[in-house]
Protein backbone atom coordinates (compact mmCIF):
# COMPACT_ATOMS: atom_id res chain seq x y z
CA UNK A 1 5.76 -48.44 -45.31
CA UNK A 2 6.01 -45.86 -42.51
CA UNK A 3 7.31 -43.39 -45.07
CA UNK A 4 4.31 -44.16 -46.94
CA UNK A 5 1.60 -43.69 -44.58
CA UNK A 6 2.91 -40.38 -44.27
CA UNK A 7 2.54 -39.35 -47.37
CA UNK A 8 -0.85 -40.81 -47.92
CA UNK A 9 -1.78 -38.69 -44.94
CA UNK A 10 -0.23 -35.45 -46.52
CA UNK A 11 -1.49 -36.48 -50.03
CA UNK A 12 -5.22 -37.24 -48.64
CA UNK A 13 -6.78 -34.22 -47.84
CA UNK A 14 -10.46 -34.04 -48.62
CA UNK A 15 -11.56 -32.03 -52.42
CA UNK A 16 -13.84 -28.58 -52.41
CA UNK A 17 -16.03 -27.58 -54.30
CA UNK A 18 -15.98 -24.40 -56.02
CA UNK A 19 -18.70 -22.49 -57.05
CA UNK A 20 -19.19 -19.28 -59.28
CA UNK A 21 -22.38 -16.37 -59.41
CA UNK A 22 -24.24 -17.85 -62.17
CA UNK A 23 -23.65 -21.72 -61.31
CA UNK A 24 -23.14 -24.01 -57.93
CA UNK A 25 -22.52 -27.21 -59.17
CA UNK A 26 -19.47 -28.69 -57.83
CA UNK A 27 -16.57 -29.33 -59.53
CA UNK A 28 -15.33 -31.91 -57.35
CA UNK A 29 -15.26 -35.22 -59.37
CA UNK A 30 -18.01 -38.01 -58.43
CA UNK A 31 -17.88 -41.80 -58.31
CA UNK A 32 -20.05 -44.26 -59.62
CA UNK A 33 -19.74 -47.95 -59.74
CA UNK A 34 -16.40 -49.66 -60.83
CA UNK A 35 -15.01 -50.69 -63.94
CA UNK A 36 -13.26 -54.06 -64.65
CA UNK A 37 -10.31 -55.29 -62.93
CA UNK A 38 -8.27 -58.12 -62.35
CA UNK A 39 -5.22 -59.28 -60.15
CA UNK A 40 -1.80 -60.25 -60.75
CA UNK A 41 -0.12 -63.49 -59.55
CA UNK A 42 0.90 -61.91 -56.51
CA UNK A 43 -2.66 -61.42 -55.51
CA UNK A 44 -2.56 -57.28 -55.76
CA UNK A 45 -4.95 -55.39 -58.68
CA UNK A 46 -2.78 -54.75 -61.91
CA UNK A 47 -2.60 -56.06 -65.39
CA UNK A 48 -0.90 -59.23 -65.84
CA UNK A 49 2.36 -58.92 -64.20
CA UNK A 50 2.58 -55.22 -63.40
CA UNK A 51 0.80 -53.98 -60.71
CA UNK A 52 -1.02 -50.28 -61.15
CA UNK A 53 -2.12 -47.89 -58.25
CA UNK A 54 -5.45 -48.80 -58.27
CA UNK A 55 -6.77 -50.81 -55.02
CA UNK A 56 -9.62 -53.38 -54.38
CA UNK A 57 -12.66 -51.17 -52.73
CA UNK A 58 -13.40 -51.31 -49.38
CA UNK A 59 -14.27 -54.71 -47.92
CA UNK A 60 -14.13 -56.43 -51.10
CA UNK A 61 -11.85 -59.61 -52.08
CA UNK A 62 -10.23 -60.86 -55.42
CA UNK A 63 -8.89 -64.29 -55.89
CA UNK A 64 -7.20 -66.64 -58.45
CA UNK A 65 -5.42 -69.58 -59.74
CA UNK A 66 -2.54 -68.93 -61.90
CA UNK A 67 0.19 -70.74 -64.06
CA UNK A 68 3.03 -68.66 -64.01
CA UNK A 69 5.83 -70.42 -66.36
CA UNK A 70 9.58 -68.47 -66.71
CA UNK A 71 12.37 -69.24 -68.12
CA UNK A 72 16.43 -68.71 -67.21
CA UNK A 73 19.30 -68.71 -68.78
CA UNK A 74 21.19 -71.28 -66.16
CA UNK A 75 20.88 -74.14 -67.21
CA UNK A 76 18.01 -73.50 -69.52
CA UNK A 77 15.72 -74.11 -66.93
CA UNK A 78 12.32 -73.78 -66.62
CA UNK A 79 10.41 -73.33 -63.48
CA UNK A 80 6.63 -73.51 -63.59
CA UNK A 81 4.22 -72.29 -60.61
CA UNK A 82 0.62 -72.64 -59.51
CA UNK A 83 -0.33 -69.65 -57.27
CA UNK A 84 -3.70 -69.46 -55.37
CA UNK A 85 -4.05 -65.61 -54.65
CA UNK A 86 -5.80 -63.43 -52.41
CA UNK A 87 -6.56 -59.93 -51.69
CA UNK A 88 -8.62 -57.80 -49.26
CA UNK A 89 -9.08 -53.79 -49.39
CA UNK A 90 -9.45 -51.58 -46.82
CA UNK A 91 -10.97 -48.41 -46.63
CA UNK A 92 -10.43 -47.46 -50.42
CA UNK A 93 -6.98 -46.63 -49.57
CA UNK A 94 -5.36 -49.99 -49.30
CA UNK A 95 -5.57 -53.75 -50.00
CA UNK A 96 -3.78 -56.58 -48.40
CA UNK A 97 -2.97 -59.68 -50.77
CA UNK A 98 -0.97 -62.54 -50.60
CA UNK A 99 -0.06 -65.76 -52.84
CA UNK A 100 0.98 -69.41 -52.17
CA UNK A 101 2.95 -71.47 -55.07
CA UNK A 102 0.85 -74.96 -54.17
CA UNK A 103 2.70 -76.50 -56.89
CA UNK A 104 6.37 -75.92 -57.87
CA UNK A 105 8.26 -77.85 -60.51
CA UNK A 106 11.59 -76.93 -61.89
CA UNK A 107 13.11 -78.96 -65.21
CA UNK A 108 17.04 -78.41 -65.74
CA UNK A 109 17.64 -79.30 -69.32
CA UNK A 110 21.76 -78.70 -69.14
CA UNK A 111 23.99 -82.01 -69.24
CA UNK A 112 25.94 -82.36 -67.13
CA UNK A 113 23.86 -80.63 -64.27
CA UNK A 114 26.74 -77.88 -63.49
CA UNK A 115 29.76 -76.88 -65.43
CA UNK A 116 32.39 -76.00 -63.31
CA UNK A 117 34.04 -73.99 -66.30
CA UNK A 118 30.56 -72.43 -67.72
CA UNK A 119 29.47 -69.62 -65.30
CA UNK A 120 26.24 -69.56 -67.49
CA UNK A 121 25.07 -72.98 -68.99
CA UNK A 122 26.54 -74.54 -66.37
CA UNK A 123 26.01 -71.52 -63.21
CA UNK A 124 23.47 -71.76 -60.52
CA UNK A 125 19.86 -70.05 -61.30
CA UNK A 126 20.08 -66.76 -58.84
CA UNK A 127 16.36 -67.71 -57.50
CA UNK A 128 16.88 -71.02 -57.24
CA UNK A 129 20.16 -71.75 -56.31
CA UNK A 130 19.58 -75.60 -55.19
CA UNK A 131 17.81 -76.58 -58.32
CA UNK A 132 20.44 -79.94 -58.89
CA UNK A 133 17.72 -82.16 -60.78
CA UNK A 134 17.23 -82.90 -64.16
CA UNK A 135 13.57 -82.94 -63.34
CA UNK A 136 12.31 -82.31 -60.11
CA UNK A 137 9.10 -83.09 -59.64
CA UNK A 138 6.31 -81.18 -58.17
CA UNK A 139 6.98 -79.58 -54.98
CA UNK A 140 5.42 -76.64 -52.59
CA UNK A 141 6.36 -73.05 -53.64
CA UNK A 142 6.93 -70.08 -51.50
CA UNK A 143 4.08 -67.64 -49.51
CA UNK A 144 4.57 -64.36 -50.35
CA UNK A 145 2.41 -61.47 -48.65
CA UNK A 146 1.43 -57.87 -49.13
CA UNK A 147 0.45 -54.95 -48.78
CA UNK A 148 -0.10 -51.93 -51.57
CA UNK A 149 -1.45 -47.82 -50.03
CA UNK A 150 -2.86 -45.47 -52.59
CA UNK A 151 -0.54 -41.90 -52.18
CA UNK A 152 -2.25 -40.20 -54.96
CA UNK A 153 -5.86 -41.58 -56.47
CA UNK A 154 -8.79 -39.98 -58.79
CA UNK A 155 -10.01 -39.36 -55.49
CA UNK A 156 -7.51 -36.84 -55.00
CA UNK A 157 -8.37 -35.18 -58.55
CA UNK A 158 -5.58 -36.40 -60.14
CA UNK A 159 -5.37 -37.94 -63.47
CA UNK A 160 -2.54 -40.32 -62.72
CA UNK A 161 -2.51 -42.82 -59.23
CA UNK A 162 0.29 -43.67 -57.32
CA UNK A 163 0.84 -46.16 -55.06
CA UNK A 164 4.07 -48.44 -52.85
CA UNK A 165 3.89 -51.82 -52.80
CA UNK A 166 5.72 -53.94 -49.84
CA UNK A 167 5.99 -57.87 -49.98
CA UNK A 168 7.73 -60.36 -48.36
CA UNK A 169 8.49 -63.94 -49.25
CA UNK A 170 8.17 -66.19 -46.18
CA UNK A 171 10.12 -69.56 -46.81
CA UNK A 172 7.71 -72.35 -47.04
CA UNK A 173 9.25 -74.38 -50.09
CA UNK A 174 12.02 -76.74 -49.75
CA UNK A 175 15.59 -76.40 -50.63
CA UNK A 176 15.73 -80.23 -51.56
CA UNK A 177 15.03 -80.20 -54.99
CA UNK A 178 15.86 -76.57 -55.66
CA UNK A 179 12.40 -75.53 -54.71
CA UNK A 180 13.03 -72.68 -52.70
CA UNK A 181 16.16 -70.81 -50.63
CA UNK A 182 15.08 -71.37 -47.36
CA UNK A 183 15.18 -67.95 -46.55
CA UNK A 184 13.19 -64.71 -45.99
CA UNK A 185 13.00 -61.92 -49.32
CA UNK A 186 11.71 -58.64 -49.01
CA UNK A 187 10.55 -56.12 -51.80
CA UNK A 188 9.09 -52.48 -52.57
CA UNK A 189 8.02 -50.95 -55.52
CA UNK A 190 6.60 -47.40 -56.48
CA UNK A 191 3.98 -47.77 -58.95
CA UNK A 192 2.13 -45.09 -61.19
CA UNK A 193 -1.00 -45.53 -63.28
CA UNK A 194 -3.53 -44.17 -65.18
CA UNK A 195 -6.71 -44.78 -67.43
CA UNK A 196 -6.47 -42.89 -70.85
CA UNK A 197 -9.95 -41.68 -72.22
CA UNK A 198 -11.62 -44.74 -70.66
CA UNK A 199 -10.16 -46.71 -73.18
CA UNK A 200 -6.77 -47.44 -72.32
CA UNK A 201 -4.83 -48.10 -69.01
CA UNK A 202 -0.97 -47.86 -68.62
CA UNK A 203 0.96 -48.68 -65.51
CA UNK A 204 4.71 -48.54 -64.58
CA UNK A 205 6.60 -49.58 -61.53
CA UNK A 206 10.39 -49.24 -60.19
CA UNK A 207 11.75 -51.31 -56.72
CA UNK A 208 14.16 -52.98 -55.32
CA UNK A 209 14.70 -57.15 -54.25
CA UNK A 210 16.54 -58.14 -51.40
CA UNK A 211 17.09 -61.45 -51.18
CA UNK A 212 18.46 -63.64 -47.91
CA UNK A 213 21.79 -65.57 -48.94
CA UNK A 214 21.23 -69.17 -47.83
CA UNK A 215 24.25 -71.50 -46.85
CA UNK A 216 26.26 -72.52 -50.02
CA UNK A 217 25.51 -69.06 -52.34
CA UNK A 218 25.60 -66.02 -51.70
CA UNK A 219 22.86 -64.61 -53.71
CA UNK A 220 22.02 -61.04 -56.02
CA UNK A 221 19.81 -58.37 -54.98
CA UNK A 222 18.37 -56.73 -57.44
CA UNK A 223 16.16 -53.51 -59.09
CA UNK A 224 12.40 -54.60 -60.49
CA UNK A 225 10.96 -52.63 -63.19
CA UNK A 226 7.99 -53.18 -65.34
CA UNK A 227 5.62 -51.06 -67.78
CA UNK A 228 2.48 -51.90 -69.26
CA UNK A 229 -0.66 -50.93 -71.04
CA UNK A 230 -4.59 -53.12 -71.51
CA UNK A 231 -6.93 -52.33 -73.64
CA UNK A 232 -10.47 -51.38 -74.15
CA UNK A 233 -11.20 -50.94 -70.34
CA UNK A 234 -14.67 -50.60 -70.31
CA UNK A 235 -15.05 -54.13 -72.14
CA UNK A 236 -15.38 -57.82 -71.43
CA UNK A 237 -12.42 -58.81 -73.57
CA UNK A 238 -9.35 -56.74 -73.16
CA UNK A 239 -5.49 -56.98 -74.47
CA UNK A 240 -2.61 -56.61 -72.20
CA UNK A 241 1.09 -55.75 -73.02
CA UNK A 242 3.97 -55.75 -70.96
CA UNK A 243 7.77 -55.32 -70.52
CA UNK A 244 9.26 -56.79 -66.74
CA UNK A 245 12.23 -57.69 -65.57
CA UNK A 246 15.03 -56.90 -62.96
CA UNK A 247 18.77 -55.87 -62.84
CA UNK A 248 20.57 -58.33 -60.94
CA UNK A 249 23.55 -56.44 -59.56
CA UNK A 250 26.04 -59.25 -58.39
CA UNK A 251 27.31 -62.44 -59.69
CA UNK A 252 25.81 -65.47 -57.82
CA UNK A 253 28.88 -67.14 -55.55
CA UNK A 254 29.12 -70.43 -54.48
CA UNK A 255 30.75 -71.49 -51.31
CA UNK A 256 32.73 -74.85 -51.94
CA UNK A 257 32.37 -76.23 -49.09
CA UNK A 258 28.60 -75.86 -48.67
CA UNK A 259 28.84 -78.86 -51.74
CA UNK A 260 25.93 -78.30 -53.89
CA UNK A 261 26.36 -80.97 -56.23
CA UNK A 262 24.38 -81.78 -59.39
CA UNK A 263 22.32 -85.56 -59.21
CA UNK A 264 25.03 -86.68 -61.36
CA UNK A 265 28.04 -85.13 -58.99
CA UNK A 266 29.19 -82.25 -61.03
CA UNK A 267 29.75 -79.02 -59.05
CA UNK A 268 28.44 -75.40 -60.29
CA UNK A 269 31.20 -72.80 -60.86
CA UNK A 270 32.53 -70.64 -57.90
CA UNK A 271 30.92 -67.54 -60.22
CA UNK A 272 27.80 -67.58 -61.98
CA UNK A 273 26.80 -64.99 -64.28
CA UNK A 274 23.83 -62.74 -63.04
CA UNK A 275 21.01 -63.52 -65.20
CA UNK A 276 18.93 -59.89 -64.80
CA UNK A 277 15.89 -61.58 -66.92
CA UNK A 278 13.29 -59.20 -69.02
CA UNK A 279 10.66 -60.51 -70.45
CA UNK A 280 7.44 -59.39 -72.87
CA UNK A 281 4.51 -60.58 -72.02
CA UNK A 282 1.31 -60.12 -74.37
CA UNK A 283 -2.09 -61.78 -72.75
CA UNK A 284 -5.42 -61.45 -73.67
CA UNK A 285 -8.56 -61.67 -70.81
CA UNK A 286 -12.18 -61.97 -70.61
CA UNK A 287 -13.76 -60.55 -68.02
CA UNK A 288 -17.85 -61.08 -67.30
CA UNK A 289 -20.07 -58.50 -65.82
CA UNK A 290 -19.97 -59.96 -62.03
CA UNK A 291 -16.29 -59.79 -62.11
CA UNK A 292 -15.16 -63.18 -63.04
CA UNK A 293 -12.14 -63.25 -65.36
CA UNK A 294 -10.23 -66.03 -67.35
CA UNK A 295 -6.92 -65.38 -69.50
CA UNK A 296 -4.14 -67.06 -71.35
CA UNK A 297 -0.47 -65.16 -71.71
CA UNK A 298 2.70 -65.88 -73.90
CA UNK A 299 5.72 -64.68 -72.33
CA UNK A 300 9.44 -63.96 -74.14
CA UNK A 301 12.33 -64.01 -72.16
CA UNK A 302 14.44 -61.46 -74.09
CA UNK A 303 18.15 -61.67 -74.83
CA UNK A 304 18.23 -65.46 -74.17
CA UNK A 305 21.57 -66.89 -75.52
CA UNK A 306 21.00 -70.15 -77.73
CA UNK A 307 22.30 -73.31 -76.47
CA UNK A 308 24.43 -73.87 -79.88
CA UNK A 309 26.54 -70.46 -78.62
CA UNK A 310 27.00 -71.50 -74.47
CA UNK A 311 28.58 -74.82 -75.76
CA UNK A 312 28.30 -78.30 -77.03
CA UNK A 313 24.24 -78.20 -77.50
CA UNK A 314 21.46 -78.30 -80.03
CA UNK A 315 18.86 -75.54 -79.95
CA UNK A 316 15.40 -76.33 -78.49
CA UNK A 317 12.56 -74.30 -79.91
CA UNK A 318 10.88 -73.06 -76.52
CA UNK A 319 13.52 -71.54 -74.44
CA UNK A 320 12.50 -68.68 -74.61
CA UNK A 321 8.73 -68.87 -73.67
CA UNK A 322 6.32 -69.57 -71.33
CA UNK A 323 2.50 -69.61 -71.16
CA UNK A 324 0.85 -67.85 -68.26
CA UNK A 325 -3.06 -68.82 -67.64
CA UNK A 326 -5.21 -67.25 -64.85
CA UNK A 327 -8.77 -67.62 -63.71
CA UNK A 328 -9.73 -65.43 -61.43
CA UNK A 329 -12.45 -62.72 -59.81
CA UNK A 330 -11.80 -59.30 -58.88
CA UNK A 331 -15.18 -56.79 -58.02
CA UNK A 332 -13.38 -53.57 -59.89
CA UNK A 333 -11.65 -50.61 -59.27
CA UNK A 334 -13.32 -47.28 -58.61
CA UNK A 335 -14.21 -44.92 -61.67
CA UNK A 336 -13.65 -41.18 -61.69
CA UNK A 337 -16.33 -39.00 -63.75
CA UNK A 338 -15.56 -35.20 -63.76
């Protein structure tokens, strides 16, 4: 973050105007009002999942309630989330934002639990490592908080915005039930975005995950990566299209003698395959004029393997998707005119 207050400060020095014999108006672009927004789960302005470069104005707020609904390949699970989100901005330049998973559930559909001799089917989910129910019930979710700085903005004359994004997960959900790790997970992302003849907006981002090993598994970093586009801009109703996921660079280990055991005492395998999920995600939102939004999502987890080829299972129509729903406000983002 240090690195990228200084380039803010390098990137932020203030426009000119320019003026010529015959003419002095000023070629220095001017702002007026703010065109419709809206936030992502993690309480920070994007498009659905994907954050862009654009920040809340200064002293404004967004909030929301999300369903949030992925799936994994371990164990065909499922794990479902209801975020409350917030977000602050500061100055133009900056917004705070932070969201809290009030309810967690997480359903485990493999039989037995773990398979000892399956490092897929049968492995431990990287994320949540201590999921050992069939069902488990609805439980508290993690807190994470934020911050995202504008490097490059319209305000800067520049057709394209950049932006870094820090967060940090601080531990609030339980490891009984496999709700959480019990541990502390940091991440940064460079994001770029850009609106396209006030019709279109596109936004792309590239990080890293690091995530704290807790006692029993020792647990994959990993490298975040999402693009995305939403459509018409200047409207109420608006499409959204994405591609996210993240390369999970290790195997997920499991300590023996930590004994995580499934509710029906099988044991995971000492290896389980790294899961490094993508997934398409193709929402469509309404947004009214005061800045109150609604929206409903599908979400594909691509490259899912089918139950029938991990072993001795039927196929479930399902596994691959979840539905996302938000309802939200967010007061805009700041339009360039030239």
């Amino acid at each position: 973050m240090l690195c990228a207050g200084a380039a803010f400060a390098c990137a932020a020095a203030p426009a000119f105007s320019q003026t010529s014999p015959q003419r002095s108006t000023p070629t220095a672009p001017s702002f007026v009002g703010l065109r419709y927004a809206t936030a992502t789960p993690s309480g920070d302005t994007g498009l659905w999942f994907v954050p862009t470069a654009n920040v809340l104005p200064a002293n404004r707020w967004a909030a929301g309630v999300h369903l949030v609904t992925l799936n994994y390949e371990q164990g065909f699970t499922n794990v479902a989330d209801w975020p409350i989100a917030l977000g602050y901005g500061l100055k133009d330049r900056a917004e705070l934002f932070g969201s809290w998973s009030i309810v967690r559930r997480v359903d485990r559909d493999s039989r037995p639990i773990f398979r000892p001799d399956d490092p897929v089917s049968g492995g431990l989910v990287n994320e949540y490592p201590f999921a050992n129910l069939g069902w488990s019930g609805a439980g508290l979710g993690d807190l994470w908080i934020g911050a995202k700085l504008k490097v490059v903005s319209a305000r800067n004359q520049s057709p394209i915005g950049v932006a870094v994004r820090g967060m940090v997960k601080l531990p609030a959900a339980s490891r009984d039930g496999g709700f959480g790790t019990g541990k502390v997970d940091g991440a940064i992302d460079a994001v770029a975005s850009s609106e396209i003849n006030q019709r279109f907006e596109v936004s792309g981002y590239a990080g890293v995950i690091a995530r704290g090993d807790p006692r029993g598994a020792d647990l994959s970093n990993g490298m975040r990566y999402g693009a995305g586009a939403t459509f018409p801009t200047r409207q109420n109703l608006r499409l959204t299209v994405e591609l996210h996921g993240e390369w999970q660079i290790d195997d997920v280990r499991f300590a023996s003698a930590a004994r995580i055991v499934g509710e029906d005492g099988s044991l995971p395998p000492l290896l389980s395959r790294a899961s490094s999920p993508v997934d398409v995600t193709i929402g469509l939102s309404w947004i009214s004029r005061k800045g109150f939004d609604t929206g409903i999502a599908m979400n594909w987890r691509l490259g899912l393997d089918a139950r029938s080829n991990l072993g001795p299972f039927e196929d479930v129509a399902g596994d691959m998707v979840g539905v996302q729903v938000r309802i939200g406000y967010h007061p805009g983002v700041h339009v360039r005119v030239d």
